[in-house]
Every structure is written in C-alpha cells, then in structure tokens.
PDB file of N, CA and C in Angstrom:
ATOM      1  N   UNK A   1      15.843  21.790  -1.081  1.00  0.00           N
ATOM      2  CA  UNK A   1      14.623  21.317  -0.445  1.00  0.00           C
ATOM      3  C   UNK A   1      14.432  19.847  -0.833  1.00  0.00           C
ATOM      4  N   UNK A   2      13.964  19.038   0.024  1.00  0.00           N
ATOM      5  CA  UNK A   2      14.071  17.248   0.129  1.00  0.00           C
ATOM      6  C   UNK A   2      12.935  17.150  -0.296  1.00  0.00           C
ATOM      7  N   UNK A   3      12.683  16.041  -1.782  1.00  0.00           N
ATOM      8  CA  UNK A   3      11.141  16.112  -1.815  1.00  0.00           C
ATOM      9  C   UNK A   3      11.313  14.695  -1.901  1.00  0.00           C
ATOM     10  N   UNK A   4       9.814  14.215  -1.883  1.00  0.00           N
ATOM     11  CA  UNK A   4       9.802  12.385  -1.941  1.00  0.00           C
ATOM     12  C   UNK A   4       8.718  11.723  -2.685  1.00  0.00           C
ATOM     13  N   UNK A   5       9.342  10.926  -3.576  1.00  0.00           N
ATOM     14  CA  UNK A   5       8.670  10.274  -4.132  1.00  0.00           C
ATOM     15  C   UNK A   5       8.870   8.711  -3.814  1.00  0.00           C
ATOM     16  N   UNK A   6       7.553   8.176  -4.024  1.00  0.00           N
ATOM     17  CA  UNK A   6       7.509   6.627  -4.244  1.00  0.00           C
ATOM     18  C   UNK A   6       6.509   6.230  -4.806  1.00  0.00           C
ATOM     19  N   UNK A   7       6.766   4.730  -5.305  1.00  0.00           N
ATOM     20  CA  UNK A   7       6.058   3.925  -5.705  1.00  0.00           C
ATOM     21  C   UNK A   7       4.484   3.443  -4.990  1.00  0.00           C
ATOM     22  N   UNK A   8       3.269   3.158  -5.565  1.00  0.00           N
ATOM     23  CA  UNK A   8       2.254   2.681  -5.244  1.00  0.00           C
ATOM     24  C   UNK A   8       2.264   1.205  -4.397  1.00  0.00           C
ATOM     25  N   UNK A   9       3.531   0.559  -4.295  1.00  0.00           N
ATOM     26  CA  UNK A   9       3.541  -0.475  -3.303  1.00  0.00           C
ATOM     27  C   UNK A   9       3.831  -0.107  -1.552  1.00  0.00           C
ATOM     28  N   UNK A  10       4.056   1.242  -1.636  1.00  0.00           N
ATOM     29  CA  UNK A  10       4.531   1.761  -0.642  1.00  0.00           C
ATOM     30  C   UNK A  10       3.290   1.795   0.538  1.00  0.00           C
ATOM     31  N   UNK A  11       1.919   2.104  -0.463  1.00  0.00           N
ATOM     32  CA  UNK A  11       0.281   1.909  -0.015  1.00  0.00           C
ATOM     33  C   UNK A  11       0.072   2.841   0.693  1.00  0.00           C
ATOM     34  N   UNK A  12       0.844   4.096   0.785  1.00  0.00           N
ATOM     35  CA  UNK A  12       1.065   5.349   1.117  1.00  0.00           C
ATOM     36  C   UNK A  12      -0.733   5.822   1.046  1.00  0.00           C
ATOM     37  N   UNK A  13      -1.191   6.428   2.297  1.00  0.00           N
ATOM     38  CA  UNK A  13      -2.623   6.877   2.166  1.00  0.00           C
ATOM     39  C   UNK A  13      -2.857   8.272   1.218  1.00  0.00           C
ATOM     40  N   UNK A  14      -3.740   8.559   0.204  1.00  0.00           N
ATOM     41  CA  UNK A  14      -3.815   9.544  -0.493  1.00  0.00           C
ATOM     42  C   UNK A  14      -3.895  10.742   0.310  1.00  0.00           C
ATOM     43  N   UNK A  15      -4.351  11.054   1.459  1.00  0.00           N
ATOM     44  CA  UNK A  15      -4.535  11.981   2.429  1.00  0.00           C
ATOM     45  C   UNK A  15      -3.010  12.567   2.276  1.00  0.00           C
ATOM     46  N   UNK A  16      -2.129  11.522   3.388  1.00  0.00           N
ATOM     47  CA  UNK A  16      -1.091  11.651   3.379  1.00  0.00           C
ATOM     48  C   UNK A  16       0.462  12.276   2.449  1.00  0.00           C
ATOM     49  N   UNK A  17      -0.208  11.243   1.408  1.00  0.00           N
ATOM     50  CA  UNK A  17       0.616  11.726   0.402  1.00  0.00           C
ATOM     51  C   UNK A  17       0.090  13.635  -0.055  1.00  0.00           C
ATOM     52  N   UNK A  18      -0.808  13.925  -0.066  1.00  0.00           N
ATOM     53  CA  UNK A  18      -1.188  14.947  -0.359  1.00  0.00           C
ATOM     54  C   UNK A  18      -0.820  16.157   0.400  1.00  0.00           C
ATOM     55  N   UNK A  19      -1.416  16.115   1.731  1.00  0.00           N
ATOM     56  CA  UNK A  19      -0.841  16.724   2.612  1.00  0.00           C
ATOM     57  C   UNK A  19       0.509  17.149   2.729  1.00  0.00           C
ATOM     58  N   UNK A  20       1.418  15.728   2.550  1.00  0.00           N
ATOM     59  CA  UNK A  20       3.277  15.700   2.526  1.00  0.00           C
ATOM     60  C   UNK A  20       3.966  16.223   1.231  1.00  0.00           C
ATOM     61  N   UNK A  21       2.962  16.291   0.279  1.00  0.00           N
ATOM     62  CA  UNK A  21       3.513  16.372  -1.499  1.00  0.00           C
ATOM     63  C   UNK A  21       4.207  15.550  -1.789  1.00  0.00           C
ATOM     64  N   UNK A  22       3.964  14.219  -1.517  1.00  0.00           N
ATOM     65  CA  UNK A  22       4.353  13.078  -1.945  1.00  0.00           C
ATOM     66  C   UNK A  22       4.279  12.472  -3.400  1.00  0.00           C
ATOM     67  N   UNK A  23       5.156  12.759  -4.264  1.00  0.00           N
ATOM     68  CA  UNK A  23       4.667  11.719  -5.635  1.00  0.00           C
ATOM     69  C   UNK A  23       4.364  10.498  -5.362  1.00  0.00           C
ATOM     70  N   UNK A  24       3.497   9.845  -5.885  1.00  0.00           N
ATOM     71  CA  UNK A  24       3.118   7.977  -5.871  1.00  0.00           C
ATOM     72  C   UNK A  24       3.272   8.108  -6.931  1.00  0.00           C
ATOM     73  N   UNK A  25       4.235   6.760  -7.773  1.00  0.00           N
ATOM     74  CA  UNK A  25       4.191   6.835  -8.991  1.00  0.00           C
ATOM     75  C   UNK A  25       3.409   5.183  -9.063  1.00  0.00           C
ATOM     76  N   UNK A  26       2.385   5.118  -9.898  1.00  0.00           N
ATOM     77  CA  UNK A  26       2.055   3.823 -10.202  1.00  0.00           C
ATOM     78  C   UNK A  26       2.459   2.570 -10.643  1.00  0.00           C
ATOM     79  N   UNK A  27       2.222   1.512 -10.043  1.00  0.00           N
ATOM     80  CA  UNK A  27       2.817   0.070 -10.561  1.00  0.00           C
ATOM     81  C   UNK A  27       1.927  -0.163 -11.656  1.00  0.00           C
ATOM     82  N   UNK A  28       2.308  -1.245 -12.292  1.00  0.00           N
ATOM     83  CA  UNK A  28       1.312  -1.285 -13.092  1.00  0.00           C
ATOM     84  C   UNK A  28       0.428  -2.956 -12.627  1.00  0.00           C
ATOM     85  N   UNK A  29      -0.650  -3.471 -12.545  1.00  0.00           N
ATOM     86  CA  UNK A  29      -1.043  -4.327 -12.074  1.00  0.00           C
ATOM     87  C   UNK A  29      -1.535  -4.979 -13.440  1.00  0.00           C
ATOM     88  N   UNK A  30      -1.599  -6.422 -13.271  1.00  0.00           N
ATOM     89  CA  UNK A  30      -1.827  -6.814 -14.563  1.00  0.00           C
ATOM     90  C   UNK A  30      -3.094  -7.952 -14.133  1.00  0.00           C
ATOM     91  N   UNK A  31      -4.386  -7.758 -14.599  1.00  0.00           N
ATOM     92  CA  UNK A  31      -5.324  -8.753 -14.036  1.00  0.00           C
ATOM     93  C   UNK A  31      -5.181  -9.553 -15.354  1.00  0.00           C
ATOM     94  N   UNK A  32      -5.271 -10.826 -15.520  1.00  0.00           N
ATOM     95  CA  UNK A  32      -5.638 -11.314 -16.636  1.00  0.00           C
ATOM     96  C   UNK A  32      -4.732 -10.782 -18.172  1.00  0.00           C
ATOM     97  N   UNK A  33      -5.285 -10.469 -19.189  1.00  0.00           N
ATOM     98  CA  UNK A  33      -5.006 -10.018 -20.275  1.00  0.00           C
ATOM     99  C   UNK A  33      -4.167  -8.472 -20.309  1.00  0.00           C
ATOM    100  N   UNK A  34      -4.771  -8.296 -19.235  1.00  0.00           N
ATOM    101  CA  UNK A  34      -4.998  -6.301 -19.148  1.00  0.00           C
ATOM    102  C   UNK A  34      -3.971  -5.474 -17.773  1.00  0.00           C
ATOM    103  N   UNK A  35      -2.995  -4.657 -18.427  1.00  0.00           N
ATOM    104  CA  UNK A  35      -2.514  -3.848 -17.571  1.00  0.00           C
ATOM    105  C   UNK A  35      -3.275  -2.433 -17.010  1.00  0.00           C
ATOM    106  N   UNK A  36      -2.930  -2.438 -15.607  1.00  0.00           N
ATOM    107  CA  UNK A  36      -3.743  -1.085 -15.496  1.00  0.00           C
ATOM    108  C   UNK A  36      -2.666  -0.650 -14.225  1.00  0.00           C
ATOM    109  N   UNK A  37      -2.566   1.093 -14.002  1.00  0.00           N
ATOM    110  CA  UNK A  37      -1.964   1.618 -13.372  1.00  0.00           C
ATOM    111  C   UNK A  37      -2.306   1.844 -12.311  1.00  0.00           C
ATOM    112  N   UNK A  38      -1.650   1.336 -10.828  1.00  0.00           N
ATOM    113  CA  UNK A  38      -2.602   1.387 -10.229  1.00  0.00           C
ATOM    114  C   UNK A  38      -2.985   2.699  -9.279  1.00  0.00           C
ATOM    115  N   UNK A  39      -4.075   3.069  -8.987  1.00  0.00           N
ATOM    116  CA  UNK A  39      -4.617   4.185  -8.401  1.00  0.00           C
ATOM    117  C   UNK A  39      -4.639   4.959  -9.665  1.00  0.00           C
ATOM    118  N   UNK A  40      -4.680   4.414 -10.801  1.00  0.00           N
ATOM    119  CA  UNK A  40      -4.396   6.137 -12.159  1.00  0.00           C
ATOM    120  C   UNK A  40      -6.235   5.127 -12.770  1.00  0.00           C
ATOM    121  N   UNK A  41      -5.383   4.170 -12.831  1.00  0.00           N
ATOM    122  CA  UNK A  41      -6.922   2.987 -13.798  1.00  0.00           C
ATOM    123  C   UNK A  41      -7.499   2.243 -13.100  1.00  0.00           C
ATOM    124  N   UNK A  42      -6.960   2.148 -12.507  1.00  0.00           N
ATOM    125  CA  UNK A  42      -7.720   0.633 -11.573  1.00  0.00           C
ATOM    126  C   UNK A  42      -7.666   1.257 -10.137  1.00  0.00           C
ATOM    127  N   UNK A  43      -8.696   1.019  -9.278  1.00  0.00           N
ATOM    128  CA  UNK A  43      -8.806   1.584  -7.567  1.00  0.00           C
ATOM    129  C   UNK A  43      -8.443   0.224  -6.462  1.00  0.00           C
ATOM    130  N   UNK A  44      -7.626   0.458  -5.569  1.00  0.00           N
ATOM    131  CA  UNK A  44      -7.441  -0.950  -5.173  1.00  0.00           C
ATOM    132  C   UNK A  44      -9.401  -1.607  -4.659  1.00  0.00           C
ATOM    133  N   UNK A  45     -10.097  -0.799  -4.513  1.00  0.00           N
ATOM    134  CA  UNK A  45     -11.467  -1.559  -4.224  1.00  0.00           C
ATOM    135  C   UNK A  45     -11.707  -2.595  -5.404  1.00  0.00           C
ATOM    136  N   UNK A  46     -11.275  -2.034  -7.566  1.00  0.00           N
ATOM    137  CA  UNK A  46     -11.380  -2.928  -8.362  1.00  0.00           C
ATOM    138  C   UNK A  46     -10.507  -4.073  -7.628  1.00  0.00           C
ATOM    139  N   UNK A  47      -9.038  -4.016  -7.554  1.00  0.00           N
ATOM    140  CA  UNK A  47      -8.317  -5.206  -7.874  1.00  0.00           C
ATOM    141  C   UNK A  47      -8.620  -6.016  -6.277  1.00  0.00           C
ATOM    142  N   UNK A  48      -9.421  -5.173  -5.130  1.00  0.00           N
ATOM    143  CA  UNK A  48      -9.398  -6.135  -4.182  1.00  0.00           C
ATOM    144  C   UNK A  48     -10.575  -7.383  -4.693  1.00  0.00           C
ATOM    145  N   UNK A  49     -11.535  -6.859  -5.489  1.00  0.00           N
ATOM    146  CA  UNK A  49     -12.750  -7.564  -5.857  1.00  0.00           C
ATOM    147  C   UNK A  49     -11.960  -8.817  -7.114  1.00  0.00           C
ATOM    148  N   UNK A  50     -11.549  -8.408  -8.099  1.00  0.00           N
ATOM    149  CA  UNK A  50     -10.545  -9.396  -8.825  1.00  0.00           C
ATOM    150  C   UNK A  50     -10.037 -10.373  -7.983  1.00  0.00           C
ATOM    151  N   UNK A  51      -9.577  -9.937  -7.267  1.00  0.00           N
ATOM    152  CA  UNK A  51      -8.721 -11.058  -6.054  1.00  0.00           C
ATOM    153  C   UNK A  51      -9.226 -11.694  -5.266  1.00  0.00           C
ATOM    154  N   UNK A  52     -10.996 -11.882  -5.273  1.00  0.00           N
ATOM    155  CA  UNK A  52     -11.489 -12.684  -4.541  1.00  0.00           C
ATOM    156  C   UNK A  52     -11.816 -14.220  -5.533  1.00  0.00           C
ATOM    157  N   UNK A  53     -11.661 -13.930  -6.771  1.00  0.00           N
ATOM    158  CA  UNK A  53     -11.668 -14.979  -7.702  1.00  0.00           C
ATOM    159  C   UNK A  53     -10.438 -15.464  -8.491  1.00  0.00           C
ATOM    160  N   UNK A  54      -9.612 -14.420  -8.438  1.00  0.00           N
ATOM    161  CA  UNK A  54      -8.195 -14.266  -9.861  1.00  0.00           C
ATOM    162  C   UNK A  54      -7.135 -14.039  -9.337  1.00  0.00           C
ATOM    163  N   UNK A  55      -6.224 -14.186  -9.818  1.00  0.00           N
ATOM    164  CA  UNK A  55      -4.700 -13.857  -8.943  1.00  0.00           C
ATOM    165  C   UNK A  55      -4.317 -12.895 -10.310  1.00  0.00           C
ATOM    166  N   UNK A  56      -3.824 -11.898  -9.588  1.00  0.00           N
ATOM    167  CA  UNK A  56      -2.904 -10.543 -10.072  1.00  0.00           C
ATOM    168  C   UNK A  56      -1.584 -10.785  -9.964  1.00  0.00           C
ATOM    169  N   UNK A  57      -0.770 -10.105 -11.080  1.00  0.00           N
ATOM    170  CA  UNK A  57       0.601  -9.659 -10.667  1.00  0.00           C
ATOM    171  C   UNK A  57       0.403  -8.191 -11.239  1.00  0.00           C
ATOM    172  N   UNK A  58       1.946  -7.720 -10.446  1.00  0.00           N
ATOM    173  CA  UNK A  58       2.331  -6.938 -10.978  1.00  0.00           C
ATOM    174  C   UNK A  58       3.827  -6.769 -11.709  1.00  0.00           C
ATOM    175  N   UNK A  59       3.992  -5.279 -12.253  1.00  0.00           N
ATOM    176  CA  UNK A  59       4.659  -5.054 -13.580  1.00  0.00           C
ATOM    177  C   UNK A  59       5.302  -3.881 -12.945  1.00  0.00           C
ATOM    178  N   UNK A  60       6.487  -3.037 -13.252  1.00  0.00           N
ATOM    179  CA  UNK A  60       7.284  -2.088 -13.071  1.00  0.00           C
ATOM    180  C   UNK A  60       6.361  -1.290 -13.903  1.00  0.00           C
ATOM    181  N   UNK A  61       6.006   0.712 -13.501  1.00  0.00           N
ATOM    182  CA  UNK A  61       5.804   1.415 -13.231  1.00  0.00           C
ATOM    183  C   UNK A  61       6.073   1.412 -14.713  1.00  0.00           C
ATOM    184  N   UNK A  62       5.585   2.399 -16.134  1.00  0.00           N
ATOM    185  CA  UNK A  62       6.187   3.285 -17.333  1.00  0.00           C
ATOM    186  C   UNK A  62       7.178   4.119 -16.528  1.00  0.00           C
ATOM    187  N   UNK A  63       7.948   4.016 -17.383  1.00  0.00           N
ATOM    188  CA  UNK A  63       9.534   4.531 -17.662  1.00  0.00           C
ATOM    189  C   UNK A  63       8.880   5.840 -17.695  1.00  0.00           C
ATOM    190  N   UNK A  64       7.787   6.516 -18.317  1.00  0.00           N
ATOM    191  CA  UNK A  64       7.341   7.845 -18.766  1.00  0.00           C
ATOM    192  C   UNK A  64       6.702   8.384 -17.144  1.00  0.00           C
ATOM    193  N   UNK A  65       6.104   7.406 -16.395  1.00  0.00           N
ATOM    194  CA  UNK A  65       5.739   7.595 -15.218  1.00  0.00           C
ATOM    195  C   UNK A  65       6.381   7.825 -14.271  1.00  0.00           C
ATOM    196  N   UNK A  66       7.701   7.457 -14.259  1.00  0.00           N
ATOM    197  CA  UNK A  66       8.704   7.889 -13.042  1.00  0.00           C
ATOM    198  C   UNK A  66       9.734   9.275 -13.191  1.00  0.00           C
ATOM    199  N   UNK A  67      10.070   8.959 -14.980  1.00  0.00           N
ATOM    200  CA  UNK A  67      10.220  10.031 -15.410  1.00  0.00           C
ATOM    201  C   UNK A  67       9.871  11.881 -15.537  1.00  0.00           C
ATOM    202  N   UNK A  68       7.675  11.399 -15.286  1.00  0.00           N
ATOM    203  CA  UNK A  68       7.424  12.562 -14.879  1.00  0.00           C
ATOM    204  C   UNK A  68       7.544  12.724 -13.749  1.00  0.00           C
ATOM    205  N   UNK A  69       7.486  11.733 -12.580  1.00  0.00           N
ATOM    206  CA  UNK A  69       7.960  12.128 -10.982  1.00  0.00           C
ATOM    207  C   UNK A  69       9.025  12.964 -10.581  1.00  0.00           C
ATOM    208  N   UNK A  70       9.759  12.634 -11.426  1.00  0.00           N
ATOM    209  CA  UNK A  70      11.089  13.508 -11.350  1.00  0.00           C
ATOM    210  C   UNK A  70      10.945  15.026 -11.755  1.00  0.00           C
ATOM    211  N   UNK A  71      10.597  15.234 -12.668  1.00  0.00           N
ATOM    212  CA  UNK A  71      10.069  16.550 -13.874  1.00  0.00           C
ATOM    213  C   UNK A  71       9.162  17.192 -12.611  1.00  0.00           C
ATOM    214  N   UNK A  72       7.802  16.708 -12.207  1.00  0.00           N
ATOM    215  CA  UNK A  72       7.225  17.207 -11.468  1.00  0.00           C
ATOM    216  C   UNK A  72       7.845  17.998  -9.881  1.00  0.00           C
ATOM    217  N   UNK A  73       8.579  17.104  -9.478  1.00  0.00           N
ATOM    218  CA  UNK A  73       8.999  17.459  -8.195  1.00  0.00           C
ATOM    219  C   UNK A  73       9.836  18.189  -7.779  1.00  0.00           C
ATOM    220  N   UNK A  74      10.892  18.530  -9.390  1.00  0.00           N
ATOM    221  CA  UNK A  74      12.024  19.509  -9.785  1.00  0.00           C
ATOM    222  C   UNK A  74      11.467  20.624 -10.119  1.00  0.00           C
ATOM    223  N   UNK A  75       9.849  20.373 -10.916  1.00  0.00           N
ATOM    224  CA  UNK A  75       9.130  21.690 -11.156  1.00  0.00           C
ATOM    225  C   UNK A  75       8.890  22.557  -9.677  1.00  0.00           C
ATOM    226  N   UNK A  76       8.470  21.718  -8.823  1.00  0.00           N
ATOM    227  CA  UNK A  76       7.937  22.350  -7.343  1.00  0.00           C
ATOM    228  C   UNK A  76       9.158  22.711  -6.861  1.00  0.00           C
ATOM    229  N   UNK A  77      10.060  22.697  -7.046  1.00  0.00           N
ATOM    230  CA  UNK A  77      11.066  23.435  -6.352  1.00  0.00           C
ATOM    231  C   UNK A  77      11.875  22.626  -5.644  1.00  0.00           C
ATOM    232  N   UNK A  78      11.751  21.000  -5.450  1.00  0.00           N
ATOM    233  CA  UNK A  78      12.642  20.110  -4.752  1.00  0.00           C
ATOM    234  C   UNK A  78      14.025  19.746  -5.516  1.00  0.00           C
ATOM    235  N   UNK A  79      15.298  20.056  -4.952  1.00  0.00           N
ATOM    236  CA  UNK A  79      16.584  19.832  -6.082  1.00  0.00           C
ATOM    237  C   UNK A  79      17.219  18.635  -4.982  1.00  0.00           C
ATOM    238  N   UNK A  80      16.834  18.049  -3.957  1.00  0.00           N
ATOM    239  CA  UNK A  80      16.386  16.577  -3.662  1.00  0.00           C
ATOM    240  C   UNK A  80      15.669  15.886  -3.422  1.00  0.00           C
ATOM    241  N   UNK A  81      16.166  14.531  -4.235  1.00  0.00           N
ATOM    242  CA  UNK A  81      14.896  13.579  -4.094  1.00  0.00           C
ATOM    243  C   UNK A  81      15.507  12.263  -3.475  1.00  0.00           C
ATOM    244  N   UNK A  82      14.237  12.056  -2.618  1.00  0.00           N
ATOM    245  CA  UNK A  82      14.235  10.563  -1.766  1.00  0.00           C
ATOM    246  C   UNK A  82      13.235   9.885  -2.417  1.00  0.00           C
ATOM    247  N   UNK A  83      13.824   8.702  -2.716  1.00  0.00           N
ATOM    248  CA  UNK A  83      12.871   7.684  -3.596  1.00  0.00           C
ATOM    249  C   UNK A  83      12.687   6.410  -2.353  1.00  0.00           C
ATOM    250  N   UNK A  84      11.350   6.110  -2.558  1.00  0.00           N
ATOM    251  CA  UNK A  84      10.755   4.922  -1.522  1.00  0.00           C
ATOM    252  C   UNK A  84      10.131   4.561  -2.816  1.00  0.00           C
ATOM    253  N   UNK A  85      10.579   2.695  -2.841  1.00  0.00           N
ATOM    254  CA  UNK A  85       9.996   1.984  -3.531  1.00  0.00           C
ATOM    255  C   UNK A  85      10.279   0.344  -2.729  1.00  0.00           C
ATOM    256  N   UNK A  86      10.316  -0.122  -3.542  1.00  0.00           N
ATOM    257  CA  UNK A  86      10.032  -2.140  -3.158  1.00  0.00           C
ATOM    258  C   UNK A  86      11.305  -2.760  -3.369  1.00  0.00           C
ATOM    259  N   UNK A  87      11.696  -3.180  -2.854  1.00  0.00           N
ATOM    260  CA  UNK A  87      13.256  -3.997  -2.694  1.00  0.00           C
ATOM    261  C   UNK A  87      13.813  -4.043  -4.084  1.00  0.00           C
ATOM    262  N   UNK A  88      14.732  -3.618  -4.193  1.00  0.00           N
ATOM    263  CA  UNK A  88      15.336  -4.515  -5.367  1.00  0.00           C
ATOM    264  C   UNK A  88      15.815  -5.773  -5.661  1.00  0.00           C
ATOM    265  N   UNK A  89      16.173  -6.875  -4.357  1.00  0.00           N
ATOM    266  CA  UNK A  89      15.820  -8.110  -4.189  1.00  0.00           C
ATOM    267  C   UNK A  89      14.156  -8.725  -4.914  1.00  0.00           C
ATOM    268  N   UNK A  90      13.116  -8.132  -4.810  1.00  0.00           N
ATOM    269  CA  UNK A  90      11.979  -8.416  -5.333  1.00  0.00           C
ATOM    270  C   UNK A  90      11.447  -7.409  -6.676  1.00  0.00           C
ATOM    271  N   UNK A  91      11.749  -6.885  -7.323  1.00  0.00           N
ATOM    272  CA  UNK A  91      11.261  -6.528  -8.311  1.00  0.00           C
ATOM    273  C   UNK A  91      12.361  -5.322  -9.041  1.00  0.00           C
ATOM    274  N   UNK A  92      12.383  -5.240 -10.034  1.00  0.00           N
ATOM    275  CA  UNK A  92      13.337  -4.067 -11.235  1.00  0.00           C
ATOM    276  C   UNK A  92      12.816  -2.800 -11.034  1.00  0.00           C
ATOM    277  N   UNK A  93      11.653  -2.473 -10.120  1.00  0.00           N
ATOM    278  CA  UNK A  93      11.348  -1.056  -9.852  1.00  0.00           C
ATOM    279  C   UNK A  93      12.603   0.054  -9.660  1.00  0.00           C
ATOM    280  N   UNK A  94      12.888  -0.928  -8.355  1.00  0.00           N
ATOM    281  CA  UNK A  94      14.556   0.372  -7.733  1.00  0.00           C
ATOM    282  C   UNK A  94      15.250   0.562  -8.710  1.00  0.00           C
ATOM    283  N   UNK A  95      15.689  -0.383  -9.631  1.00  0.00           N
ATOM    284  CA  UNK A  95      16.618  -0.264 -10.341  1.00  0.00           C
ATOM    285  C   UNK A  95      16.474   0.758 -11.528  1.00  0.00           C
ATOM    286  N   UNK A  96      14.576   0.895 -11.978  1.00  0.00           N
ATOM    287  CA  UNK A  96      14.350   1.708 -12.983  1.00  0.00           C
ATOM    288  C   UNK A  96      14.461   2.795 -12.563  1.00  0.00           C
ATOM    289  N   UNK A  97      13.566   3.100 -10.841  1.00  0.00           N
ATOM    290  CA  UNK A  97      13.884   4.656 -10.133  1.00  0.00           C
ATOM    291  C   UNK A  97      15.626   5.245 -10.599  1.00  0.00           C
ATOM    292  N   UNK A  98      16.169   4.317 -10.105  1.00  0.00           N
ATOM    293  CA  UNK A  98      17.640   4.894  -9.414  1.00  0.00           C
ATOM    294  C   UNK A  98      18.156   5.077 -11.260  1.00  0.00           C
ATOM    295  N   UNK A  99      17.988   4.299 -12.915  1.00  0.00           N
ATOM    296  CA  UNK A  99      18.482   4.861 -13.605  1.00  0.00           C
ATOM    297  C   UNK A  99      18.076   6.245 -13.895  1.00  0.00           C
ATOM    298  N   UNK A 100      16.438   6.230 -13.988  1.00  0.00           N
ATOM    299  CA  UNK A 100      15.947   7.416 -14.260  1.00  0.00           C
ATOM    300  C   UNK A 100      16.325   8.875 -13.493  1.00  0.00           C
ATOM    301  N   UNK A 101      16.468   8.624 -12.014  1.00  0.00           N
ATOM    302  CA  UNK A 101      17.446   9.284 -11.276  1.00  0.00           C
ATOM    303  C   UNK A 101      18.240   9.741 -11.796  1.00  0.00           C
ATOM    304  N   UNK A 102      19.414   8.856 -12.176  1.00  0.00           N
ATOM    305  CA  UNK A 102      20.987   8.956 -12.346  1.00  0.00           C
ATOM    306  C   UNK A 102      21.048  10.091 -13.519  1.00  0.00           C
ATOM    307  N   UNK A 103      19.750   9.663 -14.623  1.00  0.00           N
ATOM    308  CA  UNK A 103      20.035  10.224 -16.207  1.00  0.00           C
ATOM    309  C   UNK A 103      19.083  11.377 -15.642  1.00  0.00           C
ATOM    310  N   UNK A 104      18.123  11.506 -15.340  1.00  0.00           N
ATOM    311  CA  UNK A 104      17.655  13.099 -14.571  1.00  0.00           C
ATOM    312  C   UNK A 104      18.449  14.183 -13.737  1.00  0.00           C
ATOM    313  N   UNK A 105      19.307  13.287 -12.784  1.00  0.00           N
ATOM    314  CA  UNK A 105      20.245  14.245 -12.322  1.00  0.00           C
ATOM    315  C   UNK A 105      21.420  15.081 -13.374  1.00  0.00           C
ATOM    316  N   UNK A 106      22.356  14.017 -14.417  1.00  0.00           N
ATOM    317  CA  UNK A 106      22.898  14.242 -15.364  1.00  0.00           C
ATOM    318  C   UNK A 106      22.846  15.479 -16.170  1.00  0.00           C
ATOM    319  N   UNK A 107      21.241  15.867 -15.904  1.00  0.00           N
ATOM    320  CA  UNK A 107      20.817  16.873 -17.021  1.00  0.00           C
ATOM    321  C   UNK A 107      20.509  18.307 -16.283  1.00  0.00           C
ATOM    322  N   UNK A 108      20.292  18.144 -14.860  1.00  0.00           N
ATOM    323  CA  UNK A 108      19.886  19.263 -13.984  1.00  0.00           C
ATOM    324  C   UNK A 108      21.285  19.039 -12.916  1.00  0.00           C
ATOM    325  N   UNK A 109      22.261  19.972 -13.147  1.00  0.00           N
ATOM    326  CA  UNK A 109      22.823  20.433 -12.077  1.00  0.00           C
ATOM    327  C   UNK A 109      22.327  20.157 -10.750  1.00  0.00           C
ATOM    328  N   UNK A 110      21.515  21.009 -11.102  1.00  0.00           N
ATOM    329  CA  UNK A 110      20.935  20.826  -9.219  1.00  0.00           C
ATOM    330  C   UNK A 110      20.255  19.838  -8.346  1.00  0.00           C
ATOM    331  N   UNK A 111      19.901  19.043  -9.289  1.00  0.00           N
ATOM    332  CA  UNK A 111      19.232  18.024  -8.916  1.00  0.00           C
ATOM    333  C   UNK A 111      20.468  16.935  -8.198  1.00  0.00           C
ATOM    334  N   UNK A 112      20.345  16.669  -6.632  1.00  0.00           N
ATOM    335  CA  UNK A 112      21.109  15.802  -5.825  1.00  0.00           C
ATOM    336  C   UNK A 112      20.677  14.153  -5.862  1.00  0.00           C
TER     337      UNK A 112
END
C-alpha cells in the first residue's frame, strides 16, 4: 500500500492532508533568534504577521521529525512511501528525506 508523505513547504491544505493520510512533516522556520516548527509551533497566520515587518528563513525539518514520518506511516500499514518535498537544488531537505529513507528501509524488509 503507497502512502505519502511530505514536507510543510509543499503548503498541502490540512483538510486534505487528512482526508488523504498525508504525513506533513515540519520545516523548521526561524524568525529572529527563535526556531519554530512549522504548523507544530508556529501557525502560518503567526509567521504571515512576522513578515509584515521581519524577514524569516527557514531550516531543514528534525532528523527525529522525518524519522517519525516514516515509523508512523509503516505503523498504518503503508510498506511504500512517496516523499514530496522542496528541490534539492534549493535546500538539504531531500537529501535528509531520502537518507532517512534509505536507513529506514535497511531495517524493515518491507519497506520499498
């Protein structure tokens, strides 16, 4: 069974994702001093209001966060996974999905 996860840049609607059993795994957004995950800590209504004064970046997802995407979606019964995330030309996300992948599959047979 094909399950799918992606990243919070994807802007995937919560409806949607819910409905589909979509994992979103969070970016992490960094206003100022302070990281926050987004949709877990911060709501994009906070960081749209930040952004009318401050410029944001963002940060690759916890390693522990994609990690449980995987755990979770193997729990529900999916032994494939399609990962949607943000270019790997623009950010180390794909690259963290696809190790965590590689070393998740490693350990579960079944996992494609």
């Amino acid at each position: 069974m094909l399950g799918i996860i992606c990243d919070s840049v994807v802007d995937l609607p919560v409806e949607l994702a819910e409905r589909d059993d979509v994992y979103v795994v969070p970016v992490m957004v960094v206003l100022g001093e302070k990281s926050f995950r987004e949709g877990v800590e911060i709501s994009r209504a906070e960081i749209a209001d930040y952004l009318e004064n401050n410029f944001a970046r963002t940060s690759l997802p916890s390693p522990g966060d994609v990690l449980e995407a995987f755990e979770t979606m193997y729990s529900r019964g999916y032994d494939e996974l399609l990962v949607v995330n943000l270019s790997s030309g623009l950010s180390g996300t794909h690259n963290l999905f696809k190790t965590t992948g590689e070393q998740f599959a490693s350990t579960h047979e079944s996992v494609a």
